[in-house]
C-alpha atoms as a PDB file:
ATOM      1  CA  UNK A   1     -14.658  13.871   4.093  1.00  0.00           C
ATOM      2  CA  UNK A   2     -11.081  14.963   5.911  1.00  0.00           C
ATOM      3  CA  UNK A   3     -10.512  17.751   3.289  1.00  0.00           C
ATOM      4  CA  UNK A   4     -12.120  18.435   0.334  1.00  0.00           C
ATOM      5  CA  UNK A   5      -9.738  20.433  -1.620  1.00  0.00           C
ATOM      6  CA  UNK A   6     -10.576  22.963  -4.616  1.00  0.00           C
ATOM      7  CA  UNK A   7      -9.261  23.670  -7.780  1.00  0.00           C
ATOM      8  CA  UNK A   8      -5.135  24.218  -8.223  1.00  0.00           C
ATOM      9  CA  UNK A   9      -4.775  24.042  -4.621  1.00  0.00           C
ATOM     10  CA  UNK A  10      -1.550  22.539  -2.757  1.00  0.00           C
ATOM     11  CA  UNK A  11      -2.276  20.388   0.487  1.00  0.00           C
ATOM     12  CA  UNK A  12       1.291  19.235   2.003  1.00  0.00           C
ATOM     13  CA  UNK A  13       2.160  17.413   5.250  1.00  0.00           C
ATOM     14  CA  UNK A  14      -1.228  16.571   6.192  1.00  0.00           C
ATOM     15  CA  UNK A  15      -3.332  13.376   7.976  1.00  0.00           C
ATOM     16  CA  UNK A  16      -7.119  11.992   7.051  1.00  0.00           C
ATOM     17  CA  UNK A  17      -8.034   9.397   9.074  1.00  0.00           C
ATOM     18  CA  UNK A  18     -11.235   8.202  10.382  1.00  0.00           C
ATOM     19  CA  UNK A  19     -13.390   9.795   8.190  1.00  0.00           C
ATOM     20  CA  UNK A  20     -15.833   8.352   5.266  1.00  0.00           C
ATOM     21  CA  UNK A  21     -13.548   9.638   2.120  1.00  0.00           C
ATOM     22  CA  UNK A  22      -9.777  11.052   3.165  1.00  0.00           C
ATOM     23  CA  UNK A  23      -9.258  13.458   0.510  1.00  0.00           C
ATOM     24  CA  UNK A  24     -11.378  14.724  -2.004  1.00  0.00           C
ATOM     25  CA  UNK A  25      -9.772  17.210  -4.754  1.00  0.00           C
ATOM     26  CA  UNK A  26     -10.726  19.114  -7.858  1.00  0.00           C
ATOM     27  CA  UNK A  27      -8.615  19.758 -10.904  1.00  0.00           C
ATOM     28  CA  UNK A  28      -5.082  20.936 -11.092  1.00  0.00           C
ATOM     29  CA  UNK A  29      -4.087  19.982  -7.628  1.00  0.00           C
ATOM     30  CA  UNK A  30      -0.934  18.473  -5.482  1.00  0.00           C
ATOM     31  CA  UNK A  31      -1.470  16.328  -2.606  1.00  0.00           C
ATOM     32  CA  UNK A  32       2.040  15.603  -1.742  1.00  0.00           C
ATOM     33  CA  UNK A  33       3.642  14.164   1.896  1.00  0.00           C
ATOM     34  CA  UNK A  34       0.434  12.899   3.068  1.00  0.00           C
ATOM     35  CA  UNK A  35      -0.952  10.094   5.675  1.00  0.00           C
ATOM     36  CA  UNK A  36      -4.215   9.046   4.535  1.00  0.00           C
ATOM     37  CA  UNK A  37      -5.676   5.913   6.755  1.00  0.00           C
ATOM     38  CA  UNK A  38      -8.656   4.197   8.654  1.00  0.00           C
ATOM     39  CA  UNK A  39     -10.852   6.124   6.485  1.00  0.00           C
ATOM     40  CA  UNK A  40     -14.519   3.697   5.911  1.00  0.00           C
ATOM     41  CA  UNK A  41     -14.558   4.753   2.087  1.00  0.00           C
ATOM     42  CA  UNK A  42     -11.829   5.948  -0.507  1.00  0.00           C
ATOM     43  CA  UNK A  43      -8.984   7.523   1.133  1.00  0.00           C
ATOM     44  CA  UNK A  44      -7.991   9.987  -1.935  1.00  0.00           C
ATOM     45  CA  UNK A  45     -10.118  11.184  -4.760  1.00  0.00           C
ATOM     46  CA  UNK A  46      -8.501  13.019  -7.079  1.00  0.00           C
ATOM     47  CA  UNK A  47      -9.790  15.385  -9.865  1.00  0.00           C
ATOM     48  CA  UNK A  48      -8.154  15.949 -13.234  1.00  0.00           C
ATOM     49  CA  UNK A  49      -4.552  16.892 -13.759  1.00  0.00           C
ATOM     50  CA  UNK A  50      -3.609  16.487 -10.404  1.00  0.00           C
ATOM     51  CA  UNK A  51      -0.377  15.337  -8.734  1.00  0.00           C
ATOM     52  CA  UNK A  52      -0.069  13.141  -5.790  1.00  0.00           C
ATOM     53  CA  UNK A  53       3.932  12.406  -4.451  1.00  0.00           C
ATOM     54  CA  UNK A  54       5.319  10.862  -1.396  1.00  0.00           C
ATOM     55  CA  UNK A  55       2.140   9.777   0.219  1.00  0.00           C
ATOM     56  CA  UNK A  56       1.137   7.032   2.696  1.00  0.00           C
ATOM     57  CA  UNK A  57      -2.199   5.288   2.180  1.00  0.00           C
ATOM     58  CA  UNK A  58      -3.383   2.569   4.282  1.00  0.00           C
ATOM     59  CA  UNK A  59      -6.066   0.716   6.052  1.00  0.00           C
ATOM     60  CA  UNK A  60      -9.081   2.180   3.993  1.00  0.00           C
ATOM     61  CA  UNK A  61     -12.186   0.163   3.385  1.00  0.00           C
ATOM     62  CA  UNK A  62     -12.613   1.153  -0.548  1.00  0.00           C
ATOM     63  CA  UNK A  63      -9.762   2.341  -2.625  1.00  0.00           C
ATOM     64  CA  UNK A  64      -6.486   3.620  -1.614  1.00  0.00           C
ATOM     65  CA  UNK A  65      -6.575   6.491  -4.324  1.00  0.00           C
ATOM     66  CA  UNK A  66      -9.262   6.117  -7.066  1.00  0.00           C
ATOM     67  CA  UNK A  67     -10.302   8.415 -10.081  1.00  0.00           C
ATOM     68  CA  UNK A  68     -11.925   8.211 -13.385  1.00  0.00           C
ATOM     69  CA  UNK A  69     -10.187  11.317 -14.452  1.00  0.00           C
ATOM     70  CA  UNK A  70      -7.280  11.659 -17.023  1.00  0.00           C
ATOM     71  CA  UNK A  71      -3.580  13.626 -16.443  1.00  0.00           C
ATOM     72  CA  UNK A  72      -3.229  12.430 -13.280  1.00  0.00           C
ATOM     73  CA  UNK A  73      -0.138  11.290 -11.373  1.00  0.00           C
ATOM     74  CA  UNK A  74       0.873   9.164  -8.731  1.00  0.00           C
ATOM     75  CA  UNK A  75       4.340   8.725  -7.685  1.00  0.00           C
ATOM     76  CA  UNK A  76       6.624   7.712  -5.225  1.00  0.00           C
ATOM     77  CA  UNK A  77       3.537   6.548  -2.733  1.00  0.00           C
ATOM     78  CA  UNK A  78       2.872   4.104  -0.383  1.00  0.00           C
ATOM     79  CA  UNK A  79      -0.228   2.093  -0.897  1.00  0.00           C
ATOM     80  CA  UNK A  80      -1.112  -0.768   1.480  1.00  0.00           C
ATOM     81  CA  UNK A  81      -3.967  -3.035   3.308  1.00  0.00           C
ATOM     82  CA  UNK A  82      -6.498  -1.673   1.375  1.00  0.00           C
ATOM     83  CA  UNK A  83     -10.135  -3.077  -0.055  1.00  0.00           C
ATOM     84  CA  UNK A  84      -8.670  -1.826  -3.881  1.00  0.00           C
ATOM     85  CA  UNK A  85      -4.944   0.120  -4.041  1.00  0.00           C
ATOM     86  CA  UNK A  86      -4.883   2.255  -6.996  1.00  0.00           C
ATOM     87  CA  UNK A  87      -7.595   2.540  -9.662  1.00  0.00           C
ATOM     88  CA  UNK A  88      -6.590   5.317 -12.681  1.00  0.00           C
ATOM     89  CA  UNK A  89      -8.637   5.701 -15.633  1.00  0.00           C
ATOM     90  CA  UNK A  90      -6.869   7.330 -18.777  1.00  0.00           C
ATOM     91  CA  UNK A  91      -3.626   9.419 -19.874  1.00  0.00           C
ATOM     92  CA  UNK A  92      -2.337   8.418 -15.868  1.00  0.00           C
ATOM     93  CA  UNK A  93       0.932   7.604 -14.511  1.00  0.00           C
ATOM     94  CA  UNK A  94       1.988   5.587 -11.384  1.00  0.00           C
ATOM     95  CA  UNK A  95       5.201   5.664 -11.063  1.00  0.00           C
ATOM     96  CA  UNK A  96       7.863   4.337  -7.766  1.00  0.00           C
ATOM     97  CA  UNK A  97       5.140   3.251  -5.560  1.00  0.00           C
ATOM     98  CA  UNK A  98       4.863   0.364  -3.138  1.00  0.00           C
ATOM     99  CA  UNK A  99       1.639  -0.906  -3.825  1.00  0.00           C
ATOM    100  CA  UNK A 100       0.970  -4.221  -1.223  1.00  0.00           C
ATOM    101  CA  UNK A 101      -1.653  -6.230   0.747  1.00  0.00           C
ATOM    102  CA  UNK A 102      -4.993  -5.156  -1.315  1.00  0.00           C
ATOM    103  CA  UNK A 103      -7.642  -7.264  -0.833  1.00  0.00           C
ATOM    104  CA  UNK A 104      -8.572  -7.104  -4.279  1.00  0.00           C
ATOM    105  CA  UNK A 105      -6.539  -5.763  -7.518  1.00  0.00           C
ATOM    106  CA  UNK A 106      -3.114  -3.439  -6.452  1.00  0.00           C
ATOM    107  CA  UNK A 107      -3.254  -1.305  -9.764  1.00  0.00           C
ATOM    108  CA  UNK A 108      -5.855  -0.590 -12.143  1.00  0.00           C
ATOM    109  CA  UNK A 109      -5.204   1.113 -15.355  1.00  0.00           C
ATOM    110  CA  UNK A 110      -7.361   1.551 -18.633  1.00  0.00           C
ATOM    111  CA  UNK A 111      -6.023   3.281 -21.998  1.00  0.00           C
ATOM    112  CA  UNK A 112      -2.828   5.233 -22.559  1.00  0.00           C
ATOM    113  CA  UNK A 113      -1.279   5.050 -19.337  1.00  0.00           C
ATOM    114  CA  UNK A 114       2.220   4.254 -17.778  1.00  0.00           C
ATOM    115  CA  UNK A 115       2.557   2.378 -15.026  1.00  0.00           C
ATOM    116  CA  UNK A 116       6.523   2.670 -14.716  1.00  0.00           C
ATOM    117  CA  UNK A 117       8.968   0.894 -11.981  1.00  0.00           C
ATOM    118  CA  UNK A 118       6.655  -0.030  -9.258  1.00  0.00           C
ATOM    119  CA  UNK A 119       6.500  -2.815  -6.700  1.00  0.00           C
ATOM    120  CA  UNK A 120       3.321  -4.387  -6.544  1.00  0.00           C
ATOM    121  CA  UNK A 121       3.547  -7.374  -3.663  1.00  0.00           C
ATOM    122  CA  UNK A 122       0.594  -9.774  -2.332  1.00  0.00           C
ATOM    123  CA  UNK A 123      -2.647  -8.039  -3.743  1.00  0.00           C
ATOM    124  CA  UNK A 124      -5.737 -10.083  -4.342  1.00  0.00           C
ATOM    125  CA  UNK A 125      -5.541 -12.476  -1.329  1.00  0.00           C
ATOM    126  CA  UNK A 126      -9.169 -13.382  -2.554  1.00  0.00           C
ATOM    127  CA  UNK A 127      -7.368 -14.999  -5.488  1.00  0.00           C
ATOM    128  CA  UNK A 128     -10.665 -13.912  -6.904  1.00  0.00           C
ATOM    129  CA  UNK A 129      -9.707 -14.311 -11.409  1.00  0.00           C
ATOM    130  CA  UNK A 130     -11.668 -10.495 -11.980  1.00  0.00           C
ATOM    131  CA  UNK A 131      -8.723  -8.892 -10.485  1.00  0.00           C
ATOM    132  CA  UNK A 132      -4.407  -9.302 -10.346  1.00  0.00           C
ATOM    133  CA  UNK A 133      -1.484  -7.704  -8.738  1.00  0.00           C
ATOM    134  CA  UNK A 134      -1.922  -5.280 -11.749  1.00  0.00           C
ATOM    135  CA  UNK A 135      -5.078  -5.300 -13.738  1.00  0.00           C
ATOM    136  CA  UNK A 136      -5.053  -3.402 -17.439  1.00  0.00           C
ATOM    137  CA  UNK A 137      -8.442  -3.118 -18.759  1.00  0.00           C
ATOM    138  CA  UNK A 138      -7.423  -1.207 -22.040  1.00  0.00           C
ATOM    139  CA  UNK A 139      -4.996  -0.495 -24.713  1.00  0.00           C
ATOM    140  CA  UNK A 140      -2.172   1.652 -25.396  1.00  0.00           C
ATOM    141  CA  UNK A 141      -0.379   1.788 -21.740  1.00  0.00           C
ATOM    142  CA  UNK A 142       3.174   1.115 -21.435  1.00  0.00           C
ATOM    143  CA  UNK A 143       3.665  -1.359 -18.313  1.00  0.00           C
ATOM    144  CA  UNK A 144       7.458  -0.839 -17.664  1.00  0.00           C
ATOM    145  CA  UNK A 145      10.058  -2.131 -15.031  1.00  0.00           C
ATOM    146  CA  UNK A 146       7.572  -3.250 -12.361  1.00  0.00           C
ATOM    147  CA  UNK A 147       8.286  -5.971  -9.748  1.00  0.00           C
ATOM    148  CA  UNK A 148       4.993  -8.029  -9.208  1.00  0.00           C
ATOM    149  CA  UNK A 149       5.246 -10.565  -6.922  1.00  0.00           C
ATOM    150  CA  UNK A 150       3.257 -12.713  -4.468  1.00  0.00           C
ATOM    151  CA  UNK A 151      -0.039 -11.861  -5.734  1.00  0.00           C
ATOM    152  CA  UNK A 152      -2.753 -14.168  -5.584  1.00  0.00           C
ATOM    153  CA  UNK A 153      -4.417 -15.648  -8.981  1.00  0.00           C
ATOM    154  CA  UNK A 154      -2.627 -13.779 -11.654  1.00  0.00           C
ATOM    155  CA  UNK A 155       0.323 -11.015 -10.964  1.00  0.00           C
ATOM    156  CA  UNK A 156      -0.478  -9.359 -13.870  1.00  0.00           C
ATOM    157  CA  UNK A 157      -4.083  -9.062 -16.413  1.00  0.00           C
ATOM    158  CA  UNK A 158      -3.518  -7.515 -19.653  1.00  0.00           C
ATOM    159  CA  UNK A 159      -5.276  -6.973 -22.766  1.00  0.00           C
ATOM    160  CA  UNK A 160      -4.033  -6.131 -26.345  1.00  0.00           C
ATOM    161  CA  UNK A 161      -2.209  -3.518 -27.972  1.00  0.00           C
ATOM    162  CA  UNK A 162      -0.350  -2.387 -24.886  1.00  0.00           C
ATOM    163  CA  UNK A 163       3.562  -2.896 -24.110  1.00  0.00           C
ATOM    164  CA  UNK A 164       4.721  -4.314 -21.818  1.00  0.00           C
ATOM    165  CA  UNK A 165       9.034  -4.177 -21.026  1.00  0.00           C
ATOM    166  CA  UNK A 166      11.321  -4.964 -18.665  1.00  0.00           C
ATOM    167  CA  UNK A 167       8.808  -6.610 -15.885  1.00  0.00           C
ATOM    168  CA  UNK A 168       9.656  -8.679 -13.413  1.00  0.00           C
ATOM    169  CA  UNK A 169       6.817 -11.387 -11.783  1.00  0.00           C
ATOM    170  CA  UNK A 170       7.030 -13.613  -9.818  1.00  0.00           C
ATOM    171  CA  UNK A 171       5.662 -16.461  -7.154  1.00  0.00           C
ATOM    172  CA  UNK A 172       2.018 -15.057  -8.187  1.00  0.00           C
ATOM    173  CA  UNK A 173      -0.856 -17.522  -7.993  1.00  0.00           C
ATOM    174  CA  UNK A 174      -1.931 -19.778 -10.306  1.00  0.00           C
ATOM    175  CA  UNK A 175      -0.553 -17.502 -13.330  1.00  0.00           C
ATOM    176  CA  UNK A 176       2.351 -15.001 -13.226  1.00  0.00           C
ATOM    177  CA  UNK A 177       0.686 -13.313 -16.686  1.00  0.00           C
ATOM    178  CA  UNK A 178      -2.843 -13.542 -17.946  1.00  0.00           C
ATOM    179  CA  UNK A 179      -2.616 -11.850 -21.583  1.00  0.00           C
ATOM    180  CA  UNK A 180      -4.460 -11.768 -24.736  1.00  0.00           C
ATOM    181  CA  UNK A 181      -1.368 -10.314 -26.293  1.00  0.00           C
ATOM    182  CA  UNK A 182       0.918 -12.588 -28.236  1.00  0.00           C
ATOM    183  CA  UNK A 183       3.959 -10.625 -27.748  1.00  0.00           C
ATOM    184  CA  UNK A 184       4.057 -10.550 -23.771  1.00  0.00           C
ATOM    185  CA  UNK A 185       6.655 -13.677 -23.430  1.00  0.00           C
ATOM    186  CA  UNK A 186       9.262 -11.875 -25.272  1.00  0.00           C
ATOM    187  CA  UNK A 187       8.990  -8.525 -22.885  1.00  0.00           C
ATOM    188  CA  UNK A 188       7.983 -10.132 -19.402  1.00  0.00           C
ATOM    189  CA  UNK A 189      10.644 -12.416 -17.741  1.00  0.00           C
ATOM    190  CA  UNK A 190       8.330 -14.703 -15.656  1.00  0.00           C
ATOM    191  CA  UNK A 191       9.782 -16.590 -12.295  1.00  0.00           C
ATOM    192  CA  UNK A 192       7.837 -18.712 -10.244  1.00  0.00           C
END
């Protein structure tokens, strides 16, 4: 591990490359004006409650930033070339990032997240139909104002009861939306 960080600490302007796992952190924390890269595992594993701004993640061989935690936030990063880009589980928000070039799914989200004004370009070049440009395993996120183009297979995967506004997909695979909600056609202006 580059740094393994403890609990409500602050690491700023800092580089993990070439390690197993980048950056390991416990609860409370801020990694913020990172580069993370090159790293043969995850490049960022954040705890609970944590805050991670204005970072640059690339080149890992797992996930760019991955957590099963809740209260977590990711904004304003760059996530690229990675095996996965950003997996989240619950009560998370990803917010302004550039998430691109993932071999497999750009974003994944499960219940009562936001995942708010993002660009999320030419994930899944495996065009594999388990994962998207953004993949939504649960209910009660709100998908809003995201530009999801050029991924392979589907651009977006959502289930039901989530909502889904102001989106933007297109030239995605075979499908610009995969949903089992009824409502999505209303909300999502697909282009291909």
């Amino acid at each position: 591990i580059g740094f393994s960080v403890g609990n409500s600490s602050t690491l700023i302007n800092s580089t993990a490359s070439g390690n197993v796992s980048g950056i390991d952190t416990a609860d409370h924390c801020t990694v913020a004006h990172c580069t993370v890269s090159t790293n043969t595992g995850s490049a960022l594993l954040p705890g609970a409650n944590c805050v991670i701004t204005h970072c640059t993640i690339s080149g890992n061989g797992s996930y760019g930033i991955f957590t099963n935690s809740d209260g977590c936030s990711v904004e304003d990063c760059i996530v690229s070339s990675n095996s996965f880009g950003i997996q989240l589980g619950s009560g998370n928000t990803v917010r302004g990032c550039t998430v691109r070039l993932s071999i497999y799914t750009g974003i994944t989200i499960s219940n009562t997240s936001y995942v708010v004004d993002n660009l999320i370009d030419g994930n899944n070049s495996s065009s594999n139909p388990g994962f998207a440009g953004l993949l939504v395993t649960g209910t009660d996120n709100r998908i809003e104002g995201n530009n999801i183009t050029k991924n392979g297979l589907y651009g977006m995967s959502v289930g039901t009861e989530n909502v889904i506004v102001r989106n933007t997909c297109r030239e995605n695979g075979d499908k610009s939306v995969r949903s089992e909600e009824r409502r999505v056609g209303k909300e999502c202006r697909s282009r291909w």
